[in-house]
N, C-alpha and C. Protein backbone atom coordinates (compact mmCIF):
# COMPACT_ATOMS: atom_id res chain seq x y z
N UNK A 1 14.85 -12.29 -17.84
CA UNK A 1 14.70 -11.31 -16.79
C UNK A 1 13.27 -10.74 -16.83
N UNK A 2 12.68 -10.43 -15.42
CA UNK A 2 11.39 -9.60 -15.55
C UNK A 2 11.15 -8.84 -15.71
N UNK A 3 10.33 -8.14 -16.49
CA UNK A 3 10.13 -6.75 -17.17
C UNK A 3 9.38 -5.97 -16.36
N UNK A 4 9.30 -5.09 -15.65
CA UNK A 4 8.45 -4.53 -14.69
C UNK A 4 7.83 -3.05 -15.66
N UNK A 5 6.43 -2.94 -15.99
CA UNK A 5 5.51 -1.94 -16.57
C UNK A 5 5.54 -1.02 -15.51
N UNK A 6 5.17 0.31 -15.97
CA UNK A 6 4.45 1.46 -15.11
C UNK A 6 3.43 1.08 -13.96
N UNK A 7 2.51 0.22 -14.23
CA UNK A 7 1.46 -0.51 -13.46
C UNK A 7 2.61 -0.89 -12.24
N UNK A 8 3.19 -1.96 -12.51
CA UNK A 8 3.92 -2.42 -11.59
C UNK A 8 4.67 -1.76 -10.38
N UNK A 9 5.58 -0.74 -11.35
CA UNK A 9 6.26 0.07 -11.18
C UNK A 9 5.67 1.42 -9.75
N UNK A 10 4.86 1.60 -10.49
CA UNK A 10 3.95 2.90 -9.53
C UNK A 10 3.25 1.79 -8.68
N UNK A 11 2.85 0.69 -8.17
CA UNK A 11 2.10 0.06 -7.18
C UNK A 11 3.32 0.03 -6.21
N UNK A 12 4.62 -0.28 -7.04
CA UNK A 12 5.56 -0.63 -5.60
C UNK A 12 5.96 0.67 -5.11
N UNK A 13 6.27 1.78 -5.73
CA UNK A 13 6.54 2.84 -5.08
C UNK A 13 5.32 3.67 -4.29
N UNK A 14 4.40 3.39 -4.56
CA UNK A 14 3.34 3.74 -3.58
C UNK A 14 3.33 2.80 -2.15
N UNK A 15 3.73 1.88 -2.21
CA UNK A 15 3.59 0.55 -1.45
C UNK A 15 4.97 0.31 -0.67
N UNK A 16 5.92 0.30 -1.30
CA UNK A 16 6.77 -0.14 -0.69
C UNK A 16 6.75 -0.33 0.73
N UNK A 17 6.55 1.16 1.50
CA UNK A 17 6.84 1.12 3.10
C UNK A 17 6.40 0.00 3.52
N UNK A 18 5.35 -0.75 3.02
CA UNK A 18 4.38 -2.20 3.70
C UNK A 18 5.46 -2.96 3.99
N UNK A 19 6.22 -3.04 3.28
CA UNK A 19 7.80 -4.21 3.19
C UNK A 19 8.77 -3.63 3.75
N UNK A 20 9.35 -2.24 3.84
CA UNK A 20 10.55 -2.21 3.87
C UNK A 20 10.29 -0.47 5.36
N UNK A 21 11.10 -0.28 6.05
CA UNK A 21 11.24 0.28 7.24
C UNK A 21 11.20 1.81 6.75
N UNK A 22 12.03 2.15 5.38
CA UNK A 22 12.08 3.67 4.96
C UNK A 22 11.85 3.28 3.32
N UNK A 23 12.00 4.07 2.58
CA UNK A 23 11.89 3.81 1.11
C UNK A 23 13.09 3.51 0.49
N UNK A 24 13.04 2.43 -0.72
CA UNK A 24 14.29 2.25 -1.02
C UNK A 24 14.07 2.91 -2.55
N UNK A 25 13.21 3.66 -3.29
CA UNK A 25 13.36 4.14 -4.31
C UNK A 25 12.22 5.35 -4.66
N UNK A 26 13.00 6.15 -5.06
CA UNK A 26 12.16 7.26 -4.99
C UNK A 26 11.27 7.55 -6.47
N UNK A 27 11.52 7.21 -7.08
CA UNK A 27 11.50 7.08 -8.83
C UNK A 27 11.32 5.66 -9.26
N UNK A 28 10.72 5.58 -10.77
CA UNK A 28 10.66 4.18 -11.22
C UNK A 28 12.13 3.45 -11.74
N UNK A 29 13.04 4.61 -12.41
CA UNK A 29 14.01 3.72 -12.60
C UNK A 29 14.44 3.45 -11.42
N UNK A 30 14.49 3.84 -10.38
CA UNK A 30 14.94 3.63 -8.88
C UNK A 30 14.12 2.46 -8.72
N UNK A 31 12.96 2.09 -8.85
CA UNK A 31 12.18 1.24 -8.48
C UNK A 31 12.70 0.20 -9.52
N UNK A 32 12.91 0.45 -10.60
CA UNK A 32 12.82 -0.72 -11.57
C UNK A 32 14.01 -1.72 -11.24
N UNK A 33 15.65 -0.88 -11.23
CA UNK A 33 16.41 -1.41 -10.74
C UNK A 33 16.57 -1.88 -9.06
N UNK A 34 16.09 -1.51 -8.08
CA UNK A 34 15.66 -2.56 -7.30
C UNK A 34 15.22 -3.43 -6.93
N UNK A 35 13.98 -3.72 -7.91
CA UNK A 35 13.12 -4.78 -8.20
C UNK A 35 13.99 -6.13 -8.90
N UNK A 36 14.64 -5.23 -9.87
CA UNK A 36 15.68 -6.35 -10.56
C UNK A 36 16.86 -6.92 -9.75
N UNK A 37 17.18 -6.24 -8.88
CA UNK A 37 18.49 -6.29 -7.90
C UNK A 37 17.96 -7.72 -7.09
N UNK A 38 16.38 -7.49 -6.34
CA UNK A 38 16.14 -8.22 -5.38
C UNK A 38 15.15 -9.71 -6.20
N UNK A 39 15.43 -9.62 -7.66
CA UNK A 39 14.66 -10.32 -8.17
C UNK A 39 12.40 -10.90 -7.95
N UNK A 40 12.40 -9.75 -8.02
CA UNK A 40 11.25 -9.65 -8.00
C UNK A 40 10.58 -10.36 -8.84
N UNK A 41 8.94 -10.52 -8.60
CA UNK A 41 8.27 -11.34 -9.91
C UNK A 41 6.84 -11.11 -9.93
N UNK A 42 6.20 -11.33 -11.01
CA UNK A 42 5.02 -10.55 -11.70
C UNK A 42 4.05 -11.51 -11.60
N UNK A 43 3.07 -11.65 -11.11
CA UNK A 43 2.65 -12.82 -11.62
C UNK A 43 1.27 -12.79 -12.16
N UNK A 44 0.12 -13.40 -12.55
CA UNK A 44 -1.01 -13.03 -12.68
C UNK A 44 -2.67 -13.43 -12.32
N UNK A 45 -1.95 -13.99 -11.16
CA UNK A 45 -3.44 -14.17 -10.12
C UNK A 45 -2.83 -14.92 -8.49
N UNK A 46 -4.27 -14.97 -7.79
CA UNK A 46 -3.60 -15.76 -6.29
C UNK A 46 -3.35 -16.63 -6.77
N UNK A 47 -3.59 -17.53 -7.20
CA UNK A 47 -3.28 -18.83 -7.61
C UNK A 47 -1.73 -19.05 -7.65
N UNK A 48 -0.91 -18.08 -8.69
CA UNK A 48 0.26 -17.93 -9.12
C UNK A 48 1.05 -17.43 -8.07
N UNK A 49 0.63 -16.62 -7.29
CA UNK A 49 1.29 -16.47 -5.58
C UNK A 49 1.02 -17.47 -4.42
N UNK A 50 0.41 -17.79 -4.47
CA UNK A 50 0.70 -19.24 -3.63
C UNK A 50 1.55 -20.40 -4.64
N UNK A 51 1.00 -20.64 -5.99
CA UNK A 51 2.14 -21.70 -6.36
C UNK A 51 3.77 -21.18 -6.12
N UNK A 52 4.34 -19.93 -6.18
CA UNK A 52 5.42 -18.73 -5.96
C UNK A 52 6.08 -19.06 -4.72
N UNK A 53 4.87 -19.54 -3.68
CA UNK A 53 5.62 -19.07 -2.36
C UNK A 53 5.91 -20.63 -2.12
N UNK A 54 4.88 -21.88 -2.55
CA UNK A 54 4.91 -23.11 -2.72
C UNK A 54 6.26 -23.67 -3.31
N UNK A 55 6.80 -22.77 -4.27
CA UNK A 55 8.31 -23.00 -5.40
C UNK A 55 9.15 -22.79 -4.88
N UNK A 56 9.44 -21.85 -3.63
CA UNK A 56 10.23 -21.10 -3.46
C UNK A 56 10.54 -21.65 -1.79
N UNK A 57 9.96 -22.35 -1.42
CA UNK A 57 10.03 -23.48 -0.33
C UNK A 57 9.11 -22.62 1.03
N UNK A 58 8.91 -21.50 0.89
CA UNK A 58 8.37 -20.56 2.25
C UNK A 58 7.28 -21.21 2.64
N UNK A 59 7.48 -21.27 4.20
CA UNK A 59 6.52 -22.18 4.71
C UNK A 59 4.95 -21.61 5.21
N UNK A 60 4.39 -22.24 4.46
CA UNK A 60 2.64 -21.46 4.53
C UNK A 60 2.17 -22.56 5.07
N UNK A 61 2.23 -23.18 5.95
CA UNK A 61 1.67 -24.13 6.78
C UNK A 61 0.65 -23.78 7.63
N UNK A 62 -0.63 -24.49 6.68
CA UNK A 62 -2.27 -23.59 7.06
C UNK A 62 -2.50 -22.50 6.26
N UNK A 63 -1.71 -21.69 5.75
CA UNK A 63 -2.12 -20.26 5.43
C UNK A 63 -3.02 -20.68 3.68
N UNK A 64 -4.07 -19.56 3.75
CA UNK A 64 -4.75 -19.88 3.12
C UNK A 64 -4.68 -18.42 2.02
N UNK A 65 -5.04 -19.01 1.01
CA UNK A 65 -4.93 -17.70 -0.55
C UNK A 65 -5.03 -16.25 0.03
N UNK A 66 -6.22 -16.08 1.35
CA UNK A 66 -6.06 -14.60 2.00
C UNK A 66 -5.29 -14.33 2.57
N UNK A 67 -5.26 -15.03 3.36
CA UNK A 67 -3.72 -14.55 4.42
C UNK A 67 -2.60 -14.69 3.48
N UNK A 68 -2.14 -15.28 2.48
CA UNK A 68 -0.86 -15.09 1.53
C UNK A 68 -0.79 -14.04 0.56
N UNK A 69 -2.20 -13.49 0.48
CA UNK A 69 -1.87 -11.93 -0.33
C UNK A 69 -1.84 -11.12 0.84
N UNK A 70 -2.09 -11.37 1.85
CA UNK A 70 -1.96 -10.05 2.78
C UNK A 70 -0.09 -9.77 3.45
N UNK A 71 0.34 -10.61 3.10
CA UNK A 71 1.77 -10.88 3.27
C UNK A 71 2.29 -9.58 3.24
N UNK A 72 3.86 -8.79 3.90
CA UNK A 72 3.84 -7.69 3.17
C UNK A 72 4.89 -8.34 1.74
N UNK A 73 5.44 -8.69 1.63
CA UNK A 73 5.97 -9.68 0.67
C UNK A 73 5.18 -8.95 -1.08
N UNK A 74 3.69 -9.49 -1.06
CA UNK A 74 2.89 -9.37 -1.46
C UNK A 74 2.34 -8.18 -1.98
N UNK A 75 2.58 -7.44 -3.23
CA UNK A 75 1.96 -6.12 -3.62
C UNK A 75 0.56 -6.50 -4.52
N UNK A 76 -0.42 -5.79 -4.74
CA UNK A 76 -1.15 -6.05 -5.74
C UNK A 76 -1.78 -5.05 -6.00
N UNK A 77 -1.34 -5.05 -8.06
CA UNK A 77 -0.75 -4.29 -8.56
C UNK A 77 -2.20 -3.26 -9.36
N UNK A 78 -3.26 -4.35 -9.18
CA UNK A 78 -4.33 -3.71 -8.88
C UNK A 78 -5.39 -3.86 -10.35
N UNK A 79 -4.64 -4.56 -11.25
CA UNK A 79 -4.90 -4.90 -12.70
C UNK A 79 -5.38 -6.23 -12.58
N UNK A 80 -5.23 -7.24 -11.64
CA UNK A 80 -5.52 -8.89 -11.31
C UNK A 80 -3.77 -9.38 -10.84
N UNK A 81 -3.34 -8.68 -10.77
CA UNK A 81 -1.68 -9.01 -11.08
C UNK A 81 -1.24 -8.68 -9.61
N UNK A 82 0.13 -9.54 -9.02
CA UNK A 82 0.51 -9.30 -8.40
C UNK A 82 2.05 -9.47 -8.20
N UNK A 83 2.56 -8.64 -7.52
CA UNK A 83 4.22 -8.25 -7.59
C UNK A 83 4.68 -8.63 -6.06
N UNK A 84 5.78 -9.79 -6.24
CA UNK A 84 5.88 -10.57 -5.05
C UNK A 84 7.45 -10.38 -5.20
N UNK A 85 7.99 -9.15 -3.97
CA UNK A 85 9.13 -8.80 -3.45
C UNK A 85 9.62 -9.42 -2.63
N UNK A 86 10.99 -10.11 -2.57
CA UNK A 86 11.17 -10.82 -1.34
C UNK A 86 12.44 -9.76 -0.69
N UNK A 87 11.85 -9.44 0.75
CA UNK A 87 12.57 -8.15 1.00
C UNK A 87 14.00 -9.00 2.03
């Protein structure tokens, strides 16, 4: 299972709205267990988010390393790391 840090943690609750219509957690354990609910994942560069979205069959046909972090999908977490929610 993925371990989600404070880093992580505080990027998605600052962030969330980008993905989701109202907030779904107000707090980190709120955040942590949602993250785990919707299986979230950590990863540690673009590289690792495009191979992510490449694994996971989503079709990026044309889309290039910028346009796939700008996704709202896509958090970044601001350390080199990025936290890829699938809402």
């Amino acid at each position: 299972m993925q371990e989600f840090d404070d880093a992580v943690l505080d990027c998605f609750l600052k962030n969330q709205l980008q993905l989701f219509p109202e907030e779904v957690a107000a707090n980190r354990e709120e955040a942590e267990n949602f993250l785990e609910e919707c299986m979230a994942e950590v990863v540690n560069s673009p590289e690792e988010v495009m191979a992510y979205f490449e694994e996971t069959g989503i079709d990026m046909d044309g889309a290039d390393e910028e346009s796939i972090l700008e996704e709202a999908e896509v958090f970044e977490v601001g350390d080199g790391r990025y936290l890829i929610v699938e809402g």
